[in-house]
PDB file of N, CA and C in Angstrom:
ATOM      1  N   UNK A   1      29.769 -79.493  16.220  1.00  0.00           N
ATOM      2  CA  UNK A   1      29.334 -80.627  16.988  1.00  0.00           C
ATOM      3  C   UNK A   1      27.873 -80.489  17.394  1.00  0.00           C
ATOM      4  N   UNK A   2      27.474 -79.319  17.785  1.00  0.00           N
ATOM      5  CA  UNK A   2      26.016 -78.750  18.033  1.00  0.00           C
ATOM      6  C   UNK A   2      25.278 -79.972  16.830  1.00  0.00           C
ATOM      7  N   UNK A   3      25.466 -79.204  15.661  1.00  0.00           N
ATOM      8  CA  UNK A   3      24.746 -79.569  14.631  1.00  0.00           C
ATOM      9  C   UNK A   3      24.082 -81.181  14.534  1.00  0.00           C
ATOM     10  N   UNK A   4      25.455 -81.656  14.673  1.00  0.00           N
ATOM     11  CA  UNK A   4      25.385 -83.063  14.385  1.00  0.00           C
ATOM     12  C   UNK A   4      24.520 -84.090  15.607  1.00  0.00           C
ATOM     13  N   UNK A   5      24.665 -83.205  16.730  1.00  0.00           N
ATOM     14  CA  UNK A   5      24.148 -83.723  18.128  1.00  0.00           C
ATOM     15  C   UNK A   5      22.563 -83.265  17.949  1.00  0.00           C
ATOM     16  N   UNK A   6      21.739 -82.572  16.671  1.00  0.00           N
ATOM     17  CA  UNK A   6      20.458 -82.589  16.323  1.00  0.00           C
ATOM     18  C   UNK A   6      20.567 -81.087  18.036  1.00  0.00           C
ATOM     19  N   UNK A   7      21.401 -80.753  18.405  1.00  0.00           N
ATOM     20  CA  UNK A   7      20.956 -78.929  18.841  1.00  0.00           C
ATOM     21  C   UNK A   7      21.534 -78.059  18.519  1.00  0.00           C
ATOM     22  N   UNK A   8      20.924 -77.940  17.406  1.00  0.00           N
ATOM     23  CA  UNK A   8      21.781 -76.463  16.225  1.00  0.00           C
ATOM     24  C   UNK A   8      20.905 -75.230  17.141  1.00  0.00           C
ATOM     25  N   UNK A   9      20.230 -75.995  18.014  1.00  0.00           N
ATOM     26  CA  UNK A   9      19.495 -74.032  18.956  1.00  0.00           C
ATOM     27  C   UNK A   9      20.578 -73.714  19.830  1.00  0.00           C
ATOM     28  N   UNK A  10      21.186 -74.724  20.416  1.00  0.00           N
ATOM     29  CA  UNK A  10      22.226 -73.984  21.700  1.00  0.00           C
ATOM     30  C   UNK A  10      23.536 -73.692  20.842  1.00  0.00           C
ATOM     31  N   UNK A  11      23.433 -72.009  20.512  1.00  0.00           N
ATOM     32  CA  UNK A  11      24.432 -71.403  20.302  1.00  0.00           C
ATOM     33  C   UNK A  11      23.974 -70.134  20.560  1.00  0.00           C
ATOM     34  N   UNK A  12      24.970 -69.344  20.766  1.00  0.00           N
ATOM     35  CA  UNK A  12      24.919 -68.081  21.429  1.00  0.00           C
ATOM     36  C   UNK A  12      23.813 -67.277  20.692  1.00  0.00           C
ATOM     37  N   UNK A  13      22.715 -66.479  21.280  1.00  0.00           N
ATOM     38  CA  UNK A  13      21.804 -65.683  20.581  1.00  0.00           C
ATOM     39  C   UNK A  13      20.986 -66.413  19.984  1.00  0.00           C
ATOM     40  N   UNK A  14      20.542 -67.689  19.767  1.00  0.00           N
ATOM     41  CA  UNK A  14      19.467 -68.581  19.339  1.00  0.00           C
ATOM     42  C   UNK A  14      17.930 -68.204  20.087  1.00  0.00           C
ATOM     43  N   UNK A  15      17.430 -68.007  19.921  1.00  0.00           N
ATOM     44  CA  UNK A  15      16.234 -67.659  20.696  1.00  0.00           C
ATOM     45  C   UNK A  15      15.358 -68.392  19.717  1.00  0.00           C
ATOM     46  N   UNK A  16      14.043 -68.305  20.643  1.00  0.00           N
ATOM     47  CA  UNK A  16      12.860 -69.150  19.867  1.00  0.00           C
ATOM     48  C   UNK A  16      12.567 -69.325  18.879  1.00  0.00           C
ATOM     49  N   UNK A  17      12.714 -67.910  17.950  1.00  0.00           N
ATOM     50  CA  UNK A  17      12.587 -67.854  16.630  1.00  0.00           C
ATOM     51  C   UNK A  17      13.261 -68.112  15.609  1.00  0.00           C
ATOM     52  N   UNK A  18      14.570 -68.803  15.983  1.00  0.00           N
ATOM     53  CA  UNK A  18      15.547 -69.354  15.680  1.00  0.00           C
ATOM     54  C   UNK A  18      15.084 -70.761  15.185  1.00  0.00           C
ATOM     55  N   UNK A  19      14.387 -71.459  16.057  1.00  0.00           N
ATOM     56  CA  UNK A  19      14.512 -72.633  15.878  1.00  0.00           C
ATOM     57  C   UNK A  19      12.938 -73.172  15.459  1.00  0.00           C
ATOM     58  N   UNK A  20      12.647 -74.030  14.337  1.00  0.00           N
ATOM     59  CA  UNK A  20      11.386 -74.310  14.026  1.00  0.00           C
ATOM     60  C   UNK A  20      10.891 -75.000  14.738  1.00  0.00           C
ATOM     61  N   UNK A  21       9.422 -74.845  15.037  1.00  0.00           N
ATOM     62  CA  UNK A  21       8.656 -75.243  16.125  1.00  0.00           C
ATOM     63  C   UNK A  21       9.010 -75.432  17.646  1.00  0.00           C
ATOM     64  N   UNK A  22       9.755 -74.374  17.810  1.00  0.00           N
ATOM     65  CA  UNK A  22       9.779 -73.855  19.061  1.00  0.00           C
ATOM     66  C   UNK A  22       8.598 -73.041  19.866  1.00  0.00           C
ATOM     67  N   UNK A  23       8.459 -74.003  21.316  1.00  0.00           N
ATOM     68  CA  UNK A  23       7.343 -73.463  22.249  1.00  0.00           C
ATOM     69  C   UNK A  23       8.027 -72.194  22.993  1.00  0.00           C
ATOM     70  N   UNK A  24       9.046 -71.998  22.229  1.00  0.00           N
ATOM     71  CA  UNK A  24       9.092 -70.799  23.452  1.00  0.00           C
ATOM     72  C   UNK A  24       8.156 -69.580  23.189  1.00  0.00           C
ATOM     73  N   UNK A  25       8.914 -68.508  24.709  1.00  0.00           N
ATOM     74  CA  UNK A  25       7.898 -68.014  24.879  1.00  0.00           C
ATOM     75  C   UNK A  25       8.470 -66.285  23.998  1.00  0.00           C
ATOM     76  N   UNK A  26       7.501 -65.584  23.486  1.00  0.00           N
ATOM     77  CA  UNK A  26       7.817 -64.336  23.217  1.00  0.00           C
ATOM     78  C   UNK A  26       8.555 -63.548  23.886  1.00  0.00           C
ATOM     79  N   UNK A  27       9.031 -62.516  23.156  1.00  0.00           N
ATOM     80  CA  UNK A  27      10.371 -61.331  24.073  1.00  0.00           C
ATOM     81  C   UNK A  27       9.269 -61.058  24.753  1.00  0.00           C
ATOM     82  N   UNK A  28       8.595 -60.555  24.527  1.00  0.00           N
ATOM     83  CA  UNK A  28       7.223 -59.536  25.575  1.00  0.00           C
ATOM     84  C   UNK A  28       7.027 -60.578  26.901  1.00  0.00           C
ATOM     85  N   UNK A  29       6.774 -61.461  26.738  1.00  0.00           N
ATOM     86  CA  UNK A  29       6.343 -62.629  27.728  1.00  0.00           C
ATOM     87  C   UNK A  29       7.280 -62.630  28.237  1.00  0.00           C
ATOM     88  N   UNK A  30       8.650 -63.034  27.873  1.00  0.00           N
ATOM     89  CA  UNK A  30      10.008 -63.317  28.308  1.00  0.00           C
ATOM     90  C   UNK A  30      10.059 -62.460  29.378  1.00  0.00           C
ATOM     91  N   UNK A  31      10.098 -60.839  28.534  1.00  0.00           N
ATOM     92  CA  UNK A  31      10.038 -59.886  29.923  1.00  0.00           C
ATOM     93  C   UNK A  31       9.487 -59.836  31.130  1.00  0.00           C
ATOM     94  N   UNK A  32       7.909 -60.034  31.075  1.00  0.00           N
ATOM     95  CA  UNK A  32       7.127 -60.333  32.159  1.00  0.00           C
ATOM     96  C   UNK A  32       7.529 -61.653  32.894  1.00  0.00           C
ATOM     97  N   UNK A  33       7.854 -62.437  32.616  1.00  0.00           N
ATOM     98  CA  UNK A  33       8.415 -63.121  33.491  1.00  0.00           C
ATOM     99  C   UNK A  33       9.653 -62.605  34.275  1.00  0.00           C
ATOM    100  N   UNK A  34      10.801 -62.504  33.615  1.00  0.00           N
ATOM    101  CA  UNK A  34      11.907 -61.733  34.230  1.00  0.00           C
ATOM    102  C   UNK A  34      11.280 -60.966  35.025  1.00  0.00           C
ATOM    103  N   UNK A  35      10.582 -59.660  34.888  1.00  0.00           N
ATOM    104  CA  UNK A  35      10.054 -58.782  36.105  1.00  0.00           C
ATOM    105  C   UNK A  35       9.308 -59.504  36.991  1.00  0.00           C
ATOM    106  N   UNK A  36       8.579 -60.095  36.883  1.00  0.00           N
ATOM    107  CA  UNK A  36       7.973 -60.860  37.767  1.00  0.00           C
ATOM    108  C   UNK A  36       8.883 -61.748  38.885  1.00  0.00           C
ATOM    109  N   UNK A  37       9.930 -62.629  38.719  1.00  0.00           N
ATOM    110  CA  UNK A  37      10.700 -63.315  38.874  1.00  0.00           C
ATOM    111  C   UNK A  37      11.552 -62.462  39.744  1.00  0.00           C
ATOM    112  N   UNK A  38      12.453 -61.057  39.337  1.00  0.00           N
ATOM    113  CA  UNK A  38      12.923 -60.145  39.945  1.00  0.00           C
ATOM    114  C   UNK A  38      11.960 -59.905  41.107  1.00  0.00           C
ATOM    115  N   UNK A  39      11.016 -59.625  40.835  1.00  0.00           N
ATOM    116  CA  UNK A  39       9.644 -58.915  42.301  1.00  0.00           C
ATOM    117  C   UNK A  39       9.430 -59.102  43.257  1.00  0.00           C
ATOM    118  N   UNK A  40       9.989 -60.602  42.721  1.00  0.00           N
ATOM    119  CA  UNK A  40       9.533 -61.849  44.197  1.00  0.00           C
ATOM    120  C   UNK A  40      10.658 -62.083  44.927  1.00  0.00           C
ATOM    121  N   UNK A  41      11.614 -61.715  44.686  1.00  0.00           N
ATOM    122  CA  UNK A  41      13.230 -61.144  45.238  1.00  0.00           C
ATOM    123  C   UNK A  41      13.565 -59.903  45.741  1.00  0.00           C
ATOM    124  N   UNK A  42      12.656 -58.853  45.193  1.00  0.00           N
ATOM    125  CA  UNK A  42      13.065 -57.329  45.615  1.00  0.00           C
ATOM    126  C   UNK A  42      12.634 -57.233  47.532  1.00  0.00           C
ATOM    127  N   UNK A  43      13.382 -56.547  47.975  1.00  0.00           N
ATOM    128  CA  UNK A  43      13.000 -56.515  49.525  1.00  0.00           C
ATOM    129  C   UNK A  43      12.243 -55.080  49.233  1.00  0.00           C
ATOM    130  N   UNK A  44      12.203 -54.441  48.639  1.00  0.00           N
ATOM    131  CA  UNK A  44      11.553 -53.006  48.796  1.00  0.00           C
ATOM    132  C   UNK A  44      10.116 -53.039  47.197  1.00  0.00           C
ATOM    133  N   UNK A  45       9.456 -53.203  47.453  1.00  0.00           N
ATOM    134  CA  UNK A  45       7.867 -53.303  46.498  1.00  0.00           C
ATOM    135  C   UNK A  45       8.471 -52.317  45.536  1.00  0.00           C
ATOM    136  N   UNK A  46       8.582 -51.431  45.646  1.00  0.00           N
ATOM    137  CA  UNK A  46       8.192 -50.650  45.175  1.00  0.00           C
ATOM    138  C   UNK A  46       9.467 -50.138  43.694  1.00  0.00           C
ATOM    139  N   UNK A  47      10.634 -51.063  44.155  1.00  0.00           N
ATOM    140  CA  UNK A  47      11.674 -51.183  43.064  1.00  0.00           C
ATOM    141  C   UNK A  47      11.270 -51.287  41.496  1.00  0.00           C
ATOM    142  N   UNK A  48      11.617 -50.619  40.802  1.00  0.00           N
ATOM    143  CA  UNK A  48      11.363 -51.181  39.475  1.00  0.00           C
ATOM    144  C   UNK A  48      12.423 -51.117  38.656  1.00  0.00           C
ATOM    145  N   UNK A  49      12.498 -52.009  37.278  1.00  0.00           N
ATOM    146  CA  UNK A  49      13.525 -52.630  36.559  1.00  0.00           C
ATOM    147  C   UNK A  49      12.503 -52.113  35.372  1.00  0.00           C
ATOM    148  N   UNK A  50      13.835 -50.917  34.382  1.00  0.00           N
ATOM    149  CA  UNK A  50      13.692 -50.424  33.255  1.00  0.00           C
ATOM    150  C   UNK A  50      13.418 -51.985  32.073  1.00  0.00           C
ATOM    151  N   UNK A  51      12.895 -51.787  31.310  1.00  0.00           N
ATOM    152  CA  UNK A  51      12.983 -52.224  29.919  1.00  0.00           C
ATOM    153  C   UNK A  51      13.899 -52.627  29.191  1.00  0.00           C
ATOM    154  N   UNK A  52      15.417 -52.061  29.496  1.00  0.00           N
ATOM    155  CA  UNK A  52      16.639 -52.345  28.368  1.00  0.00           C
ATOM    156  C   UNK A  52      16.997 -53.314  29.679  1.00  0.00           C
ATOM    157  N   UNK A  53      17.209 -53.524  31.347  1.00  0.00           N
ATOM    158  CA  UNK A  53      17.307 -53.839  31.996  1.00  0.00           C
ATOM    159  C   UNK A  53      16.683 -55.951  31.993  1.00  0.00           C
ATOM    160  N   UNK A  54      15.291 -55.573  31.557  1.00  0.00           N
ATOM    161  CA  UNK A  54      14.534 -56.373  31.928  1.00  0.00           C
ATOM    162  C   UNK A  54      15.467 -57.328  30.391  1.00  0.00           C
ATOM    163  N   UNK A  55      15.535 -56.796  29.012  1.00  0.00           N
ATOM    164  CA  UNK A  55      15.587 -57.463  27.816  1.00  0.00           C
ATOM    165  C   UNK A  55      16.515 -57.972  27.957  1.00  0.00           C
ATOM    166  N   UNK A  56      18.078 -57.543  28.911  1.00  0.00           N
ATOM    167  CA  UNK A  56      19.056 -57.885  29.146  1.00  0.00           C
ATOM    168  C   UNK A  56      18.976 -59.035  29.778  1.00  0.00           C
ATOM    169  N   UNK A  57      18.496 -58.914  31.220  1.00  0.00           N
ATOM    170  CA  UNK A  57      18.106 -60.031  31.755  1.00  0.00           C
ATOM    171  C   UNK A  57      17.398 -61.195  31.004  1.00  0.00           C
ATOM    172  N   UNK A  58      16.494 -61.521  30.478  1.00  0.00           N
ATOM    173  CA  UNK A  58      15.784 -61.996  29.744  1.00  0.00           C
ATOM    174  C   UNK A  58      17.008 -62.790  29.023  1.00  0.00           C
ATOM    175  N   UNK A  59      17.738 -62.002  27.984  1.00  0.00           N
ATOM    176  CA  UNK A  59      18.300 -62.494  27.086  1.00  0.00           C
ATOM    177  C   UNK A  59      19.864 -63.330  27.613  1.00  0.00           C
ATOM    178  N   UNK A  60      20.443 -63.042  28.806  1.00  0.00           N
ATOM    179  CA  UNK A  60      21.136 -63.607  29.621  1.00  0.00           C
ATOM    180  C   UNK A  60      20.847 -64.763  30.335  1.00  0.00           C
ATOM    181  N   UNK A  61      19.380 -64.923  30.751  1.00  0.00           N
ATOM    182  CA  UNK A  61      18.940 -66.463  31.716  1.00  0.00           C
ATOM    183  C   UNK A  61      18.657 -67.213  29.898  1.00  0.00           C
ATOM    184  N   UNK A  62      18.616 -66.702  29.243  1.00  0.00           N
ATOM    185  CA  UNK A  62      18.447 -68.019  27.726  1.00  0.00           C
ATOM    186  C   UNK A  62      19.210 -68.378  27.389  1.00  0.00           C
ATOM    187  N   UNK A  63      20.672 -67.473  27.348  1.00  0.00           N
ATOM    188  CA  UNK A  63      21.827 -67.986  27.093  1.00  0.00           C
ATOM    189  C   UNK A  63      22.216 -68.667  28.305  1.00  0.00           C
ATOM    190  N   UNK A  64      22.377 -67.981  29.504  1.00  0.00           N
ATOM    191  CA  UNK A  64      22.502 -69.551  30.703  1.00  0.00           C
ATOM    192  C   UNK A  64      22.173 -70.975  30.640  1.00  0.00           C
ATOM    193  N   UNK A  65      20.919 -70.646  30.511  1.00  0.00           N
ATOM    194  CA  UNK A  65      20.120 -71.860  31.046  1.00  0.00           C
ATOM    195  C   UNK A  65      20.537 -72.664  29.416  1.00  0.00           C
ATOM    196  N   UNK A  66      20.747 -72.282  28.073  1.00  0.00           N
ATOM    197  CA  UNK A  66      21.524 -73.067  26.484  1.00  0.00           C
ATOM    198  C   UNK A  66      22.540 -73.982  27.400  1.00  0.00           C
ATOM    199  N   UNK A  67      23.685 -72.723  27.495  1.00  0.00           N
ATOM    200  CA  UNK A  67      24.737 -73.370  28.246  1.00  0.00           C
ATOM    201  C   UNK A  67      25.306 -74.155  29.112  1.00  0.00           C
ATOM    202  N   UNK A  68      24.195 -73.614  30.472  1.00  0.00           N
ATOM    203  CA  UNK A  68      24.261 -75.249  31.146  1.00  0.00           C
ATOM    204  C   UNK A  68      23.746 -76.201  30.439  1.00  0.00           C
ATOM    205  N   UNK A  69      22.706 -76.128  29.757  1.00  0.00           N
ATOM    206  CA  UNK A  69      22.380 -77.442  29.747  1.00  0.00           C
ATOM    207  C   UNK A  69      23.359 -78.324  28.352  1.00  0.00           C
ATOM    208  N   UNK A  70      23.866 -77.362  27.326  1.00  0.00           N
ATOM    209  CA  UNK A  70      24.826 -77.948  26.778  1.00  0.00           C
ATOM    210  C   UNK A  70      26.015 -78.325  27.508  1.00  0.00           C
ATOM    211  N   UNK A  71      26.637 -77.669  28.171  1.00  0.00           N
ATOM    212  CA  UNK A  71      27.654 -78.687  29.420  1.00  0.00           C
ATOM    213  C   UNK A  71      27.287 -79.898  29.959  1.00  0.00           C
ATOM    214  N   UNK A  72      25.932 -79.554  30.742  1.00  0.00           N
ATOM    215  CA  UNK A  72      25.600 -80.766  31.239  1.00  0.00           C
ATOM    216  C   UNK A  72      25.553 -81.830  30.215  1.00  0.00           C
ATOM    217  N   UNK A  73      25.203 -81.769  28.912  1.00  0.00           N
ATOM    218  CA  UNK A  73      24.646 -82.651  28.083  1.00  0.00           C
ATOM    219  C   UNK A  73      26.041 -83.276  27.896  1.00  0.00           C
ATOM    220  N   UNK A  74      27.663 -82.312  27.233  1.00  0.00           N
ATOM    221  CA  UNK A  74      28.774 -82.871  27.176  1.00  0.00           C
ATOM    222  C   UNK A  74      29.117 -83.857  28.175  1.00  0.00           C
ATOM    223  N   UNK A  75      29.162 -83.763  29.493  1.00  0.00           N
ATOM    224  CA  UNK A  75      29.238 -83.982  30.866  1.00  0.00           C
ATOM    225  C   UNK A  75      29.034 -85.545  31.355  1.00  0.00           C
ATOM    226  N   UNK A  76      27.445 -85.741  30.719  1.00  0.00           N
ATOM    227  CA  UNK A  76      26.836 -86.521  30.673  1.00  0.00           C
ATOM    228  C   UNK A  76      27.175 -87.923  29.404  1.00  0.00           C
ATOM    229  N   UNK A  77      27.667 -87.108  28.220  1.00  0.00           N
ATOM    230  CA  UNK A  77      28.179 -87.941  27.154  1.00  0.00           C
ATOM    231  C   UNK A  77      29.613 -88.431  27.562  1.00  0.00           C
ATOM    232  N   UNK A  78      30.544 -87.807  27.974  1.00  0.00           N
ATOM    233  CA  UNK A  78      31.784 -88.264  28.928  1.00  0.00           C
ATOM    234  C   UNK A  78      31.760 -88.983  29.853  1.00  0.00           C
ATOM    235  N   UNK A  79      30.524 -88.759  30.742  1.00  0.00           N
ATOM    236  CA  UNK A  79      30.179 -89.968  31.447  1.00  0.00           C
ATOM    237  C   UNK A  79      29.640 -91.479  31.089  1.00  0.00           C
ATOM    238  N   UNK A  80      29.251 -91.726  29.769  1.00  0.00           N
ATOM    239  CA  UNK A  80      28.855 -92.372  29.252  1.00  0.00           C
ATOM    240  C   UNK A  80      29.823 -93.326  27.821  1.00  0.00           C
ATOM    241  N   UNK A  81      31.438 -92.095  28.147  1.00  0.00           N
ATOM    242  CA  UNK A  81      32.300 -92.778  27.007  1.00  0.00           C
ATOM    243  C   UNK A  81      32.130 -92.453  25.698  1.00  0.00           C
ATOM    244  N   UNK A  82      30.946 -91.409  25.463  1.00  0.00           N
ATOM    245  CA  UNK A  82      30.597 -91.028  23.572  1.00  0.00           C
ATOM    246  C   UNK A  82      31.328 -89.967  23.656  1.00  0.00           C
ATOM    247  N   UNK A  83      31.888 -89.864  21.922  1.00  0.00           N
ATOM    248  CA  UNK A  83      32.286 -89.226  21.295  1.00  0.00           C
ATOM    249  C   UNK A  83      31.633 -87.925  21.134  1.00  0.00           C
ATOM    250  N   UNK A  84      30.281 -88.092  20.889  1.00  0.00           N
ATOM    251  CA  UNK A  84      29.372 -87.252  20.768  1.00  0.00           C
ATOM    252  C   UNK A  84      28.387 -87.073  21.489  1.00  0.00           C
ATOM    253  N   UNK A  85      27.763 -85.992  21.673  1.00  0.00           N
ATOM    254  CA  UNK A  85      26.826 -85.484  22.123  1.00  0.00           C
ATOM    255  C   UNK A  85      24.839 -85.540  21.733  1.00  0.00           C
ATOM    256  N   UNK A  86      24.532 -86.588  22.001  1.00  0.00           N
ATOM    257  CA  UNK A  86      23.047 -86.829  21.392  1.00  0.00           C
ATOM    258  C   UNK A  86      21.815 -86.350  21.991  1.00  0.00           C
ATOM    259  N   UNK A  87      20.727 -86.272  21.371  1.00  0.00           N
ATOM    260  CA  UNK A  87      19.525 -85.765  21.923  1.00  0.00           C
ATOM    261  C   UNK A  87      19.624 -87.104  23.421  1.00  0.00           C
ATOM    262  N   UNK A  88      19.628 -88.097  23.432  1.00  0.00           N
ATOM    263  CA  UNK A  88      20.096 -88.728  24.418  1.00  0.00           C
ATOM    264  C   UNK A  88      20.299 -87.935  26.222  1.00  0.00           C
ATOM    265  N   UNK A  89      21.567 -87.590  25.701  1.00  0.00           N
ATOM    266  CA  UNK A  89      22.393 -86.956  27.450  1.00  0.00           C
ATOM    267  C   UNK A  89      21.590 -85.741  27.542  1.00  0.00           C
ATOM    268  N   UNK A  90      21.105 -84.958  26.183  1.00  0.00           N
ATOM    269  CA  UNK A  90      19.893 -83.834  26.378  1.00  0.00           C
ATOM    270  C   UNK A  90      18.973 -84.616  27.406  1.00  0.00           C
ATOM    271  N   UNK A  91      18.103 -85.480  27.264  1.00  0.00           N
ATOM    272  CA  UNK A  91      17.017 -85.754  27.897  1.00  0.00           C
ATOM    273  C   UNK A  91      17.594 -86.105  29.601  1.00  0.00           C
ATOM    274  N   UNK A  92      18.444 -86.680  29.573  1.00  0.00           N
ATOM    275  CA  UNK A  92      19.282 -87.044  30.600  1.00  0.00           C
ATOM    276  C   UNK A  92      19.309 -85.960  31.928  1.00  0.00           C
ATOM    277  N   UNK A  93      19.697 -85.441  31.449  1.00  0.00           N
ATOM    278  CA  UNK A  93      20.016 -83.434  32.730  1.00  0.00           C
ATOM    279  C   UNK A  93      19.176 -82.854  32.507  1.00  0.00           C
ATOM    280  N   UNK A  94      18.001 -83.027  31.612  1.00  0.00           N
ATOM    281  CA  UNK A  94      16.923 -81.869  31.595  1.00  0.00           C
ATOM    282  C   UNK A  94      16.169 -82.091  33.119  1.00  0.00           C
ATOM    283  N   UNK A  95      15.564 -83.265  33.340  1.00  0.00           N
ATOM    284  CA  UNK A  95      15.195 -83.131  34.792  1.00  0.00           C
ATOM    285  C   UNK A  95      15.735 -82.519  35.799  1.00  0.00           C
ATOM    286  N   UNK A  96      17.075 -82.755  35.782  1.00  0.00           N
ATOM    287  CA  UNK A  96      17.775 -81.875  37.257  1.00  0.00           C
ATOM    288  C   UNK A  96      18.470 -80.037  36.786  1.00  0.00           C
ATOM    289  N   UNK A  97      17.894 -80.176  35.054  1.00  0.00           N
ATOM    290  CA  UNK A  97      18.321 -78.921  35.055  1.00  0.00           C
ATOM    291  C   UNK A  97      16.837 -77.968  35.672  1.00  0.00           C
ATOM    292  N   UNK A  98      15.942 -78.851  34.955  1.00  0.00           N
ATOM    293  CA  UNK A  98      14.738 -78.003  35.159  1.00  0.00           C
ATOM    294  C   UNK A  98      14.176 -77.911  37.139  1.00  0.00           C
ATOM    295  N   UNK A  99      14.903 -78.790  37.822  1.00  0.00           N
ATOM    296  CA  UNK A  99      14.843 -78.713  39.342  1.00  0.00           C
ATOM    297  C   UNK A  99      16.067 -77.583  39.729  1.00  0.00           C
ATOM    298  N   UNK A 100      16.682 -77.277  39.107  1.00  0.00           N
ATOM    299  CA  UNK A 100      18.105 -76.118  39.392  1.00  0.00           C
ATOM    300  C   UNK A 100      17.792 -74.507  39.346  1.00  0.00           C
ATOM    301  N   UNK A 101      16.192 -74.939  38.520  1.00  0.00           N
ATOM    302  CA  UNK A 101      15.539 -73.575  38.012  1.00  0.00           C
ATOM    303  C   UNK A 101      14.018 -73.314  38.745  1.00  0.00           C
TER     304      UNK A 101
END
């Protein structure tokens, strides 16, 4: 159903390079954000988050953030009575997904 709904990226382990002309952002980048993101949460400075730690993380908020927003997108097509799932109900929840984040 992915396929046909034109998002063959939201499936498990799809990452940027997965998908042609994707803006995402590099593993390296990915990371620095994750640590960064963690930092501004840590109560003690001086905490730090290993590397296999950080890739994990990283690779867990991409599969989240696929997933909600493929739910939401189903969610949104049920609310609407379709069969299917279109770039449509995508555009639909991206605003309140991207306010959730």
């Amino acid at each position: 159903m992915a396929k046909a709904a034109g998002l063959e990226c939201l499936r498990p382990g799809a990452g940027a390079q997965d998908h042609p002309g994707s803006r995402g952002l590099e593993p390296r980048q990915q990371q620095e954000l994750v640590s960064k993101l963690l930092q501004m949460h840590f109560t003690d400075s001086k905490t730090k988050v290993g590397g296999d730690a950080l890739r994990l993380m990283a690779e867990l908020l991409t599969i989240f953030v696929v997933a909600e927003a493929a739910i939401r997108s189903v969610r949104q097509a049920q609310a609407e009575d379709l069969a299917l799932v279109d770039v449509d109900q995508l555009e639909k929840v991206l605003p309140q997904l991207l306010l959730d984040f």
